[in-house]
Protein backbone atom coordinates (compact mmCIF):
# COMPACT_ATOMS: atom_id res chain seq x y z
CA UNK A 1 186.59 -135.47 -161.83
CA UNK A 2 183.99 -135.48 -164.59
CA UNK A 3 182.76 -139.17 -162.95
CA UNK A 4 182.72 -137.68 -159.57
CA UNK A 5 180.51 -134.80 -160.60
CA UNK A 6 178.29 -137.14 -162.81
CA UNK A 7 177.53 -138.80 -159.37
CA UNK A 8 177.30 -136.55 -156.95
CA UNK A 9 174.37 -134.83 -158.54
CA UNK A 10 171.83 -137.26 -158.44
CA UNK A 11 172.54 -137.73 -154.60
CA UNK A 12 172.11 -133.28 -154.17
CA UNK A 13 169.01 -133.71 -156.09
CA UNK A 14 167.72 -136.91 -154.03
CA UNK A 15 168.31 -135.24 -150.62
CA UNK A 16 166.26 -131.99 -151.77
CA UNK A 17 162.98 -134.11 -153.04
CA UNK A 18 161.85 -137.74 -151.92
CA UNK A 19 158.98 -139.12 -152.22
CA UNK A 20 156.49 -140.29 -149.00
CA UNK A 21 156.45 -143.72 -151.22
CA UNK A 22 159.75 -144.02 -151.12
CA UNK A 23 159.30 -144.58 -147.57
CA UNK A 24 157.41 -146.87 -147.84
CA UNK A 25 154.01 -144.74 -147.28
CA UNK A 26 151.09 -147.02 -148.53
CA UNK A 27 148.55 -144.80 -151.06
CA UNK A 28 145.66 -147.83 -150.80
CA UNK A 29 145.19 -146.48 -147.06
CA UNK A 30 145.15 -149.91 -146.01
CA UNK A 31 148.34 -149.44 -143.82
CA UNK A 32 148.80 -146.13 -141.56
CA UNK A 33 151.36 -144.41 -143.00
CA UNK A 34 151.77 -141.87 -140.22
CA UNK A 35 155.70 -143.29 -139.19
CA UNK A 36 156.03 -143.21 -142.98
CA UNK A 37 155.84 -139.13 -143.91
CA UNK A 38 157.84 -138.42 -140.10
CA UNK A 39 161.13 -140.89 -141.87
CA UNK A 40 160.78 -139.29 -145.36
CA UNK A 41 160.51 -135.79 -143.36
CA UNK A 42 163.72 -137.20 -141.37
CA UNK A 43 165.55 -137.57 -144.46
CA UNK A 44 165.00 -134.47 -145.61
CA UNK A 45 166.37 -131.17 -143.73
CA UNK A 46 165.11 -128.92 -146.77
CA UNK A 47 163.01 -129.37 -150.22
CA UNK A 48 160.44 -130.79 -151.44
CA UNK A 49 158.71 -134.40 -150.25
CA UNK A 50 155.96 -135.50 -152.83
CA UNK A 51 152.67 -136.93 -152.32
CA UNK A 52 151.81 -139.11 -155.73
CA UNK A 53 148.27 -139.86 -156.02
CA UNK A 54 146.54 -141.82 -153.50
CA UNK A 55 144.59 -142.09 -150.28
CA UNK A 56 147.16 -142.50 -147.08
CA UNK A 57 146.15 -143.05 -143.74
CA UNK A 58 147.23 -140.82 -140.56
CA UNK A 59 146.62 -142.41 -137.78
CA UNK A 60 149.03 -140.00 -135.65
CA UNK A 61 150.95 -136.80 -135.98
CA UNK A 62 153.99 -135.76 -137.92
CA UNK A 63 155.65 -132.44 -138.66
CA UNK A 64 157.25 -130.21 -141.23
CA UNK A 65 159.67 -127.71 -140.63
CA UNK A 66 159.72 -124.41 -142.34
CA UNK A 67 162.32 -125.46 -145.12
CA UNK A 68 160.04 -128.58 -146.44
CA UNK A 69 157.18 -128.72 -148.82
CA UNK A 70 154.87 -130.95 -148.82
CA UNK A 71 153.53 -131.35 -152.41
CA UNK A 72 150.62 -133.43 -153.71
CA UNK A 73 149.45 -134.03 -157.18
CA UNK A 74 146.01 -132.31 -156.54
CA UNK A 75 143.13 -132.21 -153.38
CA UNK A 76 141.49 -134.84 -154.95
CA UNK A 77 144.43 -136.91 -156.03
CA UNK A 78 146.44 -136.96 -153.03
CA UNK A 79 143.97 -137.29 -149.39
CA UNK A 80 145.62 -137.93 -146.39
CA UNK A 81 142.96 -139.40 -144.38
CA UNK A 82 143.67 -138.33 -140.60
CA UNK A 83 142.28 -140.61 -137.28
CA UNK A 84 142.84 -138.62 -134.53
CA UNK A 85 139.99 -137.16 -132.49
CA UNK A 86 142.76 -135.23 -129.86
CA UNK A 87 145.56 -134.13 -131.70
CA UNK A 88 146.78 -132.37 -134.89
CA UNK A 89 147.03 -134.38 -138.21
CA UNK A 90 150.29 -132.20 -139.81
CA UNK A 91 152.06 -129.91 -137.79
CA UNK A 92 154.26 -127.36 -139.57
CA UNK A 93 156.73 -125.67 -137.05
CA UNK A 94 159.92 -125.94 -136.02
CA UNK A 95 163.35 -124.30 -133.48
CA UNK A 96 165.77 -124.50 -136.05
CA UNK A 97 167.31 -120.83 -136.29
CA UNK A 98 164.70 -119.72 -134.44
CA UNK A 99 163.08 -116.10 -135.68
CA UNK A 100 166.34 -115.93 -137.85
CA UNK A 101 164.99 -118.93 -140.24
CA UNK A 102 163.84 -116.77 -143.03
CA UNK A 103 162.41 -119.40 -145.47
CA UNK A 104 159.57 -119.73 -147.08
CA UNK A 105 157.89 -123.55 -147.55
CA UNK A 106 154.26 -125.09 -148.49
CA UNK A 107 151.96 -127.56 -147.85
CA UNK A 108 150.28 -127.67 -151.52
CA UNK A 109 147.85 -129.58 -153.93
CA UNK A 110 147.15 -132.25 -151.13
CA UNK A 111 143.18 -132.99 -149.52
CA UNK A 112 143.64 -133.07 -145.62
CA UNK A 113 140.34 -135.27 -144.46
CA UNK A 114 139.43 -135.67 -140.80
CA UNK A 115 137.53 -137.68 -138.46
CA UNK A 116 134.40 -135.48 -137.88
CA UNK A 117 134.12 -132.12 -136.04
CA UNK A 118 132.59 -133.11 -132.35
CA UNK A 119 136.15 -133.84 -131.27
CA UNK A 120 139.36 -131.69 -130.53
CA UNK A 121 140.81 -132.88 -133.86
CA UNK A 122 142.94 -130.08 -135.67
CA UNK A 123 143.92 -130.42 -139.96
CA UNK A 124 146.85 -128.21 -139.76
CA UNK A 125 148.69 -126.85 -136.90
CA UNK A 126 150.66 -123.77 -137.20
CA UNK A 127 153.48 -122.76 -134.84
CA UNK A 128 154.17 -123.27 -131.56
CA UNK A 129 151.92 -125.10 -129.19
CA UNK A 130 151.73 -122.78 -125.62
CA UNK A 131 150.94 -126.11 -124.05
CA UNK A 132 153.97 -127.80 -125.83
CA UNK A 133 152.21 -130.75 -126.85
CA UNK A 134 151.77 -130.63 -130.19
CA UNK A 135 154.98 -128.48 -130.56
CA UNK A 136 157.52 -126.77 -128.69
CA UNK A 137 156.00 -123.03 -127.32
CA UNK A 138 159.14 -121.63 -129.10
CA UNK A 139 158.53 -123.21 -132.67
CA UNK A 140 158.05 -121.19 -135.40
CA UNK A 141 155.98 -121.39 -138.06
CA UNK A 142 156.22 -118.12 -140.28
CA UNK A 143 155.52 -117.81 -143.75
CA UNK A 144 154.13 -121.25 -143.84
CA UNK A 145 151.63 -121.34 -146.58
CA UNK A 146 149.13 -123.57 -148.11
CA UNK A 147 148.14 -123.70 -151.45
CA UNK A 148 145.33 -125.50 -153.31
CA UNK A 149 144.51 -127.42 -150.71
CA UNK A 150 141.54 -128.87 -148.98
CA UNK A 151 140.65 -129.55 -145.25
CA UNK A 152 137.65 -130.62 -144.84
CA UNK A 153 136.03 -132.49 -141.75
CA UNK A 154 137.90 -131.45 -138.08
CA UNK A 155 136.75 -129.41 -135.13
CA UNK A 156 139.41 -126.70 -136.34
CA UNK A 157 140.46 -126.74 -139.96
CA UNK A 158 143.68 -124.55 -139.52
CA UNK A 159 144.96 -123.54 -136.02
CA UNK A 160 147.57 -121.15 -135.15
CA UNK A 161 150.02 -121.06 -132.12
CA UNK A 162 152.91 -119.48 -131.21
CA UNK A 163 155.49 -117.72 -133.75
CA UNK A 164 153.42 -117.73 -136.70
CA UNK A 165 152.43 -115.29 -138.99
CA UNK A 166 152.87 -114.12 -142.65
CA UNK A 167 151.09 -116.83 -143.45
CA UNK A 168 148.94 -117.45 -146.99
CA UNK A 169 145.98 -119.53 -148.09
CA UNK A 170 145.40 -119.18 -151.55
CA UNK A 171 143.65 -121.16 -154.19
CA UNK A 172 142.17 -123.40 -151.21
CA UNK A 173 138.89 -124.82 -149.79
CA UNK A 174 138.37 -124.95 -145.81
CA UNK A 175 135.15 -126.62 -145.68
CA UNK A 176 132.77 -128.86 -143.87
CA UNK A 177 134.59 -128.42 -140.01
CA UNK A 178 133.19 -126.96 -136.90
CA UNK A 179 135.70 -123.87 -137.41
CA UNK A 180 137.38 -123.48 -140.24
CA UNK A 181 140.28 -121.35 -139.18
CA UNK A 182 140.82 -120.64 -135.52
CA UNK A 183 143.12 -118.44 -133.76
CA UNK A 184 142.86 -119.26 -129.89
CA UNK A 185 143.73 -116.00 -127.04
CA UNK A 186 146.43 -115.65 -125.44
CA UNK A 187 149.06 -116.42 -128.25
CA UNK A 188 152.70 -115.10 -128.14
CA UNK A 189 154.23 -113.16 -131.44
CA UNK A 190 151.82 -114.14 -133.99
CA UNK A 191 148.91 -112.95 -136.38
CA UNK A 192 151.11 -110.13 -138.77
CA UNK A 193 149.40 -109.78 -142.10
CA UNK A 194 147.31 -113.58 -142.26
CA UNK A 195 146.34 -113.29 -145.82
CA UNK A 196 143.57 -115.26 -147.26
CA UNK A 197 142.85 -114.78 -151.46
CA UNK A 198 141.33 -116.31 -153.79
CA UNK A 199 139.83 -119.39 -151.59
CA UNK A 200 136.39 -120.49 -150.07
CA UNK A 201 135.48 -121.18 -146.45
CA UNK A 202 132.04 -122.69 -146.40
CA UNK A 203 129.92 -125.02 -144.71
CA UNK A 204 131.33 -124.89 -141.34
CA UNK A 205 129.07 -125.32 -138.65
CA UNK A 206 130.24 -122.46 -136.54
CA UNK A 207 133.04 -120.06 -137.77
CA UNK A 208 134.43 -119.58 -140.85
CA UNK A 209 137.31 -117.33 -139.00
CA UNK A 210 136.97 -117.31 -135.52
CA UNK A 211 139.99 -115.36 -133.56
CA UNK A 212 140.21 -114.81 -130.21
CA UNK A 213 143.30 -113.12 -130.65
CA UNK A 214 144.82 -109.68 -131.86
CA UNK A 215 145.51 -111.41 -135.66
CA UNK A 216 145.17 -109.01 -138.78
CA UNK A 217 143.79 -110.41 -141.81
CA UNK A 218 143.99 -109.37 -144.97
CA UNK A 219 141.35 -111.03 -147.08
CA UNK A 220 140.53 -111.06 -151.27
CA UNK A 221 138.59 -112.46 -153.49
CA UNK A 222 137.27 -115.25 -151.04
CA UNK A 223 133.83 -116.67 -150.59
CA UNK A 224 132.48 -117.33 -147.13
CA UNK A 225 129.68 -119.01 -147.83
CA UNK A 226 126.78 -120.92 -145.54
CA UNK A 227 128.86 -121.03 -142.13
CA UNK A 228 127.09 -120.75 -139.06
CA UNK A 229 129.03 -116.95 -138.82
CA UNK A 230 131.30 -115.81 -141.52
CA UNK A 231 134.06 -113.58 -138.95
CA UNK A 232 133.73 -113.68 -135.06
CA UNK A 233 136.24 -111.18 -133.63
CA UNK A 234 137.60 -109.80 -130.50
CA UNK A 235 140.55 -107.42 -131.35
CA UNK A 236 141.65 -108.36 -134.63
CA UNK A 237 141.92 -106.11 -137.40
CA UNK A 238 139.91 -107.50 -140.34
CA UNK A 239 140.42 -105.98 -143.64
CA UNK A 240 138.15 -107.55 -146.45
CA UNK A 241 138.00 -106.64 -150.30
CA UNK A 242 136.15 -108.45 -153.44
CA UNK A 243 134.74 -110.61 -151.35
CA UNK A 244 131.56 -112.85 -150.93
CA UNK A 245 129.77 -113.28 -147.98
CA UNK A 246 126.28 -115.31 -148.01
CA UNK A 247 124.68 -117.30 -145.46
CA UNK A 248 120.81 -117.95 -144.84
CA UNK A 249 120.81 -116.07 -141.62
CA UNK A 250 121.56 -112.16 -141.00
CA UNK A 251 124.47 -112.87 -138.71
CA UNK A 252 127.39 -112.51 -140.79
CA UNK A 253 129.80 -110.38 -138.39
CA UNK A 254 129.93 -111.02 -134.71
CA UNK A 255 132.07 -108.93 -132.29
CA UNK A 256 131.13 -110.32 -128.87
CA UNK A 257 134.23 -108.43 -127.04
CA UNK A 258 137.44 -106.48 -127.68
CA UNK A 259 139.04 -103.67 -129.57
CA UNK A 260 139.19 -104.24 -133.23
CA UNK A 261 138.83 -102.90 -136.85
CA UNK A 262 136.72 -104.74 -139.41
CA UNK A 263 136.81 -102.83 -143.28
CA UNK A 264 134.31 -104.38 -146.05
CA UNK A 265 135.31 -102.91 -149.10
CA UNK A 266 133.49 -103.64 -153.02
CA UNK A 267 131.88 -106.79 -151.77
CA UNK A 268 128.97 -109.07 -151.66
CA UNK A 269 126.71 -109.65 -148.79
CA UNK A 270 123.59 -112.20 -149.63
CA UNK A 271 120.97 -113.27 -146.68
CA UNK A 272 119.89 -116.17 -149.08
CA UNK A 273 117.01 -117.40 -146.66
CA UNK A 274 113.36 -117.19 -148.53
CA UNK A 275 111.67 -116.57 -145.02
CA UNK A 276 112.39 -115.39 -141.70
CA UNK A 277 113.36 -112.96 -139.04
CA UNK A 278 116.89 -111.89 -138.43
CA UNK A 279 117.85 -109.39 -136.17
CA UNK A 280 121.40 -108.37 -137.65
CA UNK A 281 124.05 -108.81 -139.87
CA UNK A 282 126.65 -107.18 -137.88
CA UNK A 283 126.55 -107.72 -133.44
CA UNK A 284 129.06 -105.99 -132.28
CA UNK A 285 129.34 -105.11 -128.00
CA UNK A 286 132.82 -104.27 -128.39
CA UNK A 287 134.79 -102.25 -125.70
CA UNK A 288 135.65 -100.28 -129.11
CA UNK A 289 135.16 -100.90 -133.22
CA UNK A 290 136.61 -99.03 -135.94
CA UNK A 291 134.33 -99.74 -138.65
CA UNK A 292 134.63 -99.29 -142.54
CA UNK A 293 131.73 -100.54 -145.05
CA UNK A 294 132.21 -98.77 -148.30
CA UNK A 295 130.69 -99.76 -152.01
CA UNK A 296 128.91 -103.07 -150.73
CA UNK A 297 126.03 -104.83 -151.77
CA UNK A 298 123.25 -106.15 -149.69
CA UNK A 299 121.16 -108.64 -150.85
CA UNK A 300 117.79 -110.11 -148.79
CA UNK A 301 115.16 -111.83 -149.33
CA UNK A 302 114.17 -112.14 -146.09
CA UNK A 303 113.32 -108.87 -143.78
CA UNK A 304 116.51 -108.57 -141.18
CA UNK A 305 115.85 -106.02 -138.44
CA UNK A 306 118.61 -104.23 -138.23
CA UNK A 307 122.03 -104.12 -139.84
CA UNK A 308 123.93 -103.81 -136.84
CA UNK A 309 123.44 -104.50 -133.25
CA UNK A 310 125.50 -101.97 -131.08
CA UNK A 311 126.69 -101.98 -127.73
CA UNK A 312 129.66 -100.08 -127.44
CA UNK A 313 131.55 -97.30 -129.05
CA UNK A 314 131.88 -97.84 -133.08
CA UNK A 315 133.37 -95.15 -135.44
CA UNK A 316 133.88 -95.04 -138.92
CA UNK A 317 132.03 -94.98 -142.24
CA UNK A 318 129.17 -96.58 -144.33
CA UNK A 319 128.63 -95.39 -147.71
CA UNK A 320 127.88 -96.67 -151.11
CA UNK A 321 125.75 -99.45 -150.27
CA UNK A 322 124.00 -101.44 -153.05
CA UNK A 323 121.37 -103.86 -153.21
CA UNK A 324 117.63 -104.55 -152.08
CA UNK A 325 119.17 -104.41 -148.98
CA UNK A 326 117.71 -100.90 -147.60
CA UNK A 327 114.35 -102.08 -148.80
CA UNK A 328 114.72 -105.35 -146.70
CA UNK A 329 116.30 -104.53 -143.70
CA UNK A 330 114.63 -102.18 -141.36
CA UNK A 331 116.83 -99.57 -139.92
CA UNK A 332 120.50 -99.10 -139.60
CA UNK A 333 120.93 -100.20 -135.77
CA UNK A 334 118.84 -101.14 -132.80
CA UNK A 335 121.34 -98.17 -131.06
CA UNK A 336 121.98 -95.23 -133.45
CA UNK A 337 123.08 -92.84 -130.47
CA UNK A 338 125.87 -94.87 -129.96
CA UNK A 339 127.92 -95.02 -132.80
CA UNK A 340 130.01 -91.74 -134.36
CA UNK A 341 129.84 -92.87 -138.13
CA UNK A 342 129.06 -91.35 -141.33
CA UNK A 343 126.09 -92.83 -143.20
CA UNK A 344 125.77 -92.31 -146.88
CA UNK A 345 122.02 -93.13 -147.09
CA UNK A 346 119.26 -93.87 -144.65
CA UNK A 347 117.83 -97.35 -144.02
C-alpha cells in the first residue's frame, strides 16, 4: 500500500500543474506554439499550467476554462506574442457546470503582445461570444481574473461577452491598444462588480474603458494616464476612488448617451498640456446622470472652458475640489440650468 501511495502522488500532482513546455511549446518564438498551450490546456481539466520564461508565438486562438490558471514567471519574462489581426489571442470561458461552476482561476505574471491596434485583434476574451465564434453565447467566464499582467498592442486589450462578471485586474498594465478594456452593447448577464485596483491603463489611443453596456465598475488606486479619453459611458455605473486621471486634453469623461452613475471620490485629475483650449473635462448628453465628485483635485495648466458639458438631466454633488483648477478653468458648465447638483464652491 505504502508503494501504491508513493506513486500515485506524483501523477495527482502532475495532472493539477503542467507545464506549456512540456508540450512541447517553443519559448525562442521561432515555432507557433498556438496547438501547443490548447494540448497542455487538454490535459488539464483543473490547476495550474506554467509559462517558464520565454517569448512564444500565437499564431491562433486557444482557451482556458474557469478551473485553469495560466501562470507566467513575470510580464517581462513570459510574452506570448499573438498574430492574429481577426480573432482573440486567449479566450477564457467555458459550459462546464454552467452558472453553477463556482471557481475562481487566473491568467497571471504573463505579457500578452499583439499585432498592432488598426485591426479587430482582441488580448483577452472574456465569456461568451453572442456571435459564437470565439466562444459559445452560453460560456461563462466569471470570476476570471488577471493579475500582473500586461497587454499591450491590440484594437481591444480586454473584451467582455456573455456570462462574465466578478471579474479583477489588479497589479496590471493595459497599455499601448486602441481600447484598452471594452465592453460591447447588447451583452447578456454580465458586468456585476468589474473591479480594477491597483493597475495602469495608459497610452491607448482611444479609450481607456470604453462600455457600451450597463457594466459597474469599481475602480482603486489606478492610473489612467495619456489615453485619448480616460471613461466613455452609456449606462454603466462607474465608481472611482484614489485614483489618477491625467491626459493633455480636458476630455477625461465622456457620456455620449444613456442612463448612468459616475462617482470620483479623493482623486487626481491633471490636464498636463502647457498650451491650449479645451472645452471640458466631463461631456455628458445623457438621457440621465447621477453624478458624484467629492474631495478631488484639479490640476491645469492650460485654460479648459468648462468643466462639464451638459445636455441632459444630471443630479448629484460637487464639493471639496482642490487644485489650480478653479483658477484655470472658466466656469462650471456651458448649461448650469440644467443640472440639479450641489456645488461646494463657484468656478
Amino acid at each position: 500500500m505504502t508503494h501504491i501511495i508513493s506513486v500515485l502522488i506524483p501523477l495527482m500532482m502532475v495532472s493539477h500543474r503542467v507545464s506549456v513546455t512540456q508540450c512541447n511549446a517553443d519559448p525562442t518564438g521561432k515555432r507557433d506554439s498556438t496547438a501547443a498551450f490548447v494540448k497542455c490546456l487538454d490535459r488539464l481539466p483543473a490547476g495550474d499550467m506554467l509559462v517558464p520564461a520565454g517569448k512564444y508565438r500565437i499564431a491562433g486562438t486557444f482557451t482556458k476554462n474557469r478551473n485553469q490558471n495560466l501562470i507566467g514567471v513575470g510580464s517581462k519574462a513570459s510574452v506570448l506574442e499573438c498574430e492574429s489581426k481577426t480573432s482573440p489571442c486567449i479566450v477564457a470561458a467555458d459550459t462546464s457546470g454552467g452558472i453553477g461552476n463556482y471557481s475562481v482561476s487566473s491568467i497571471e505574471n504573463i505579457g500578452i503582445e499583439g499585432p498592432g491596434t488598426e485591426n479587430t485583434s482582441v488580448g483577452v476574451y472574456l465569456g461568451g461570444d453572442p456571435s459564437g465564434k470565439s466562444s459559445s453565447s452560453k460560456a461563462y467566464a466569471d470570476s476570471v481574473n488577471l493579475l500582473g499582467v500586461r497587454v499591450a498592442g491590440f484594437n481591444h486589450g480586454v473584451e467582455w461577452g456573455n456570462n462574465a462578471y466578478v471579474n479583477k485586474i489588479t497589479g496590471s498594465v493595459i497599455l499601448a491598444n486602441k481600447v484598452a478594456l471594452y465592453v460591447p452593447a447588447g451583452l447578456a448577464n454580465s458586468g456585476e462588480a468589474i473591479g480594477i485596483t491597483d493597475s495602469d491603463i495608459f497610452n491607448n489611443k482611444a479609450s481607456g474603458i470604453e462600455d457600451h453596456g450597463n457594466f459597474e465598475w469599481m475602480i482603486q488606486g489606478t492610473s489612467f494616464d495619456y489615453n485619448e479619453t480616460a471613461i466613455q459611458f452609456y449606462g454603466s455605473t462607474i465608481h472611482a476612488a484614489n485614483c489618477h486621471f491625467e491626459q493633455n486634453r480636458g476630455l477625461v469623461f465622456v457620456q455620449p448617451w444613456g442612463i448612468a452613475s459616475l462617482s470620483i471620490r479623493d482623486s487626481e485629475i491633471l490636464i498636463q498640456a502647457p498650451t491650449g483650449d479645451d472645452k471640458y473635462i466631463l461631456s455628458t448628453w445623457p438621457q440621465a446622470l447621477n453624478l458624484v465628485i467629492d474631495n478631488v483635485s484639479i490640476w491645469s495648466n492650460h485654460v479648459v472652458r468648462y468643466f462639464m458639458r451638459m445636455q441632459g438631466s444630471v443630479k448629484g454633488a460637487v464639493t471639496n475640489l482642490h487644485g489650480n483648477g478653479n483658477r484655470k478653468i472658466g466656469a462650471f458648465s456651458d448649461d448650469p440650468a440644467k443640472a440639479s447638483l450641489q456645488l461646494s464652491q463657484a468656478f
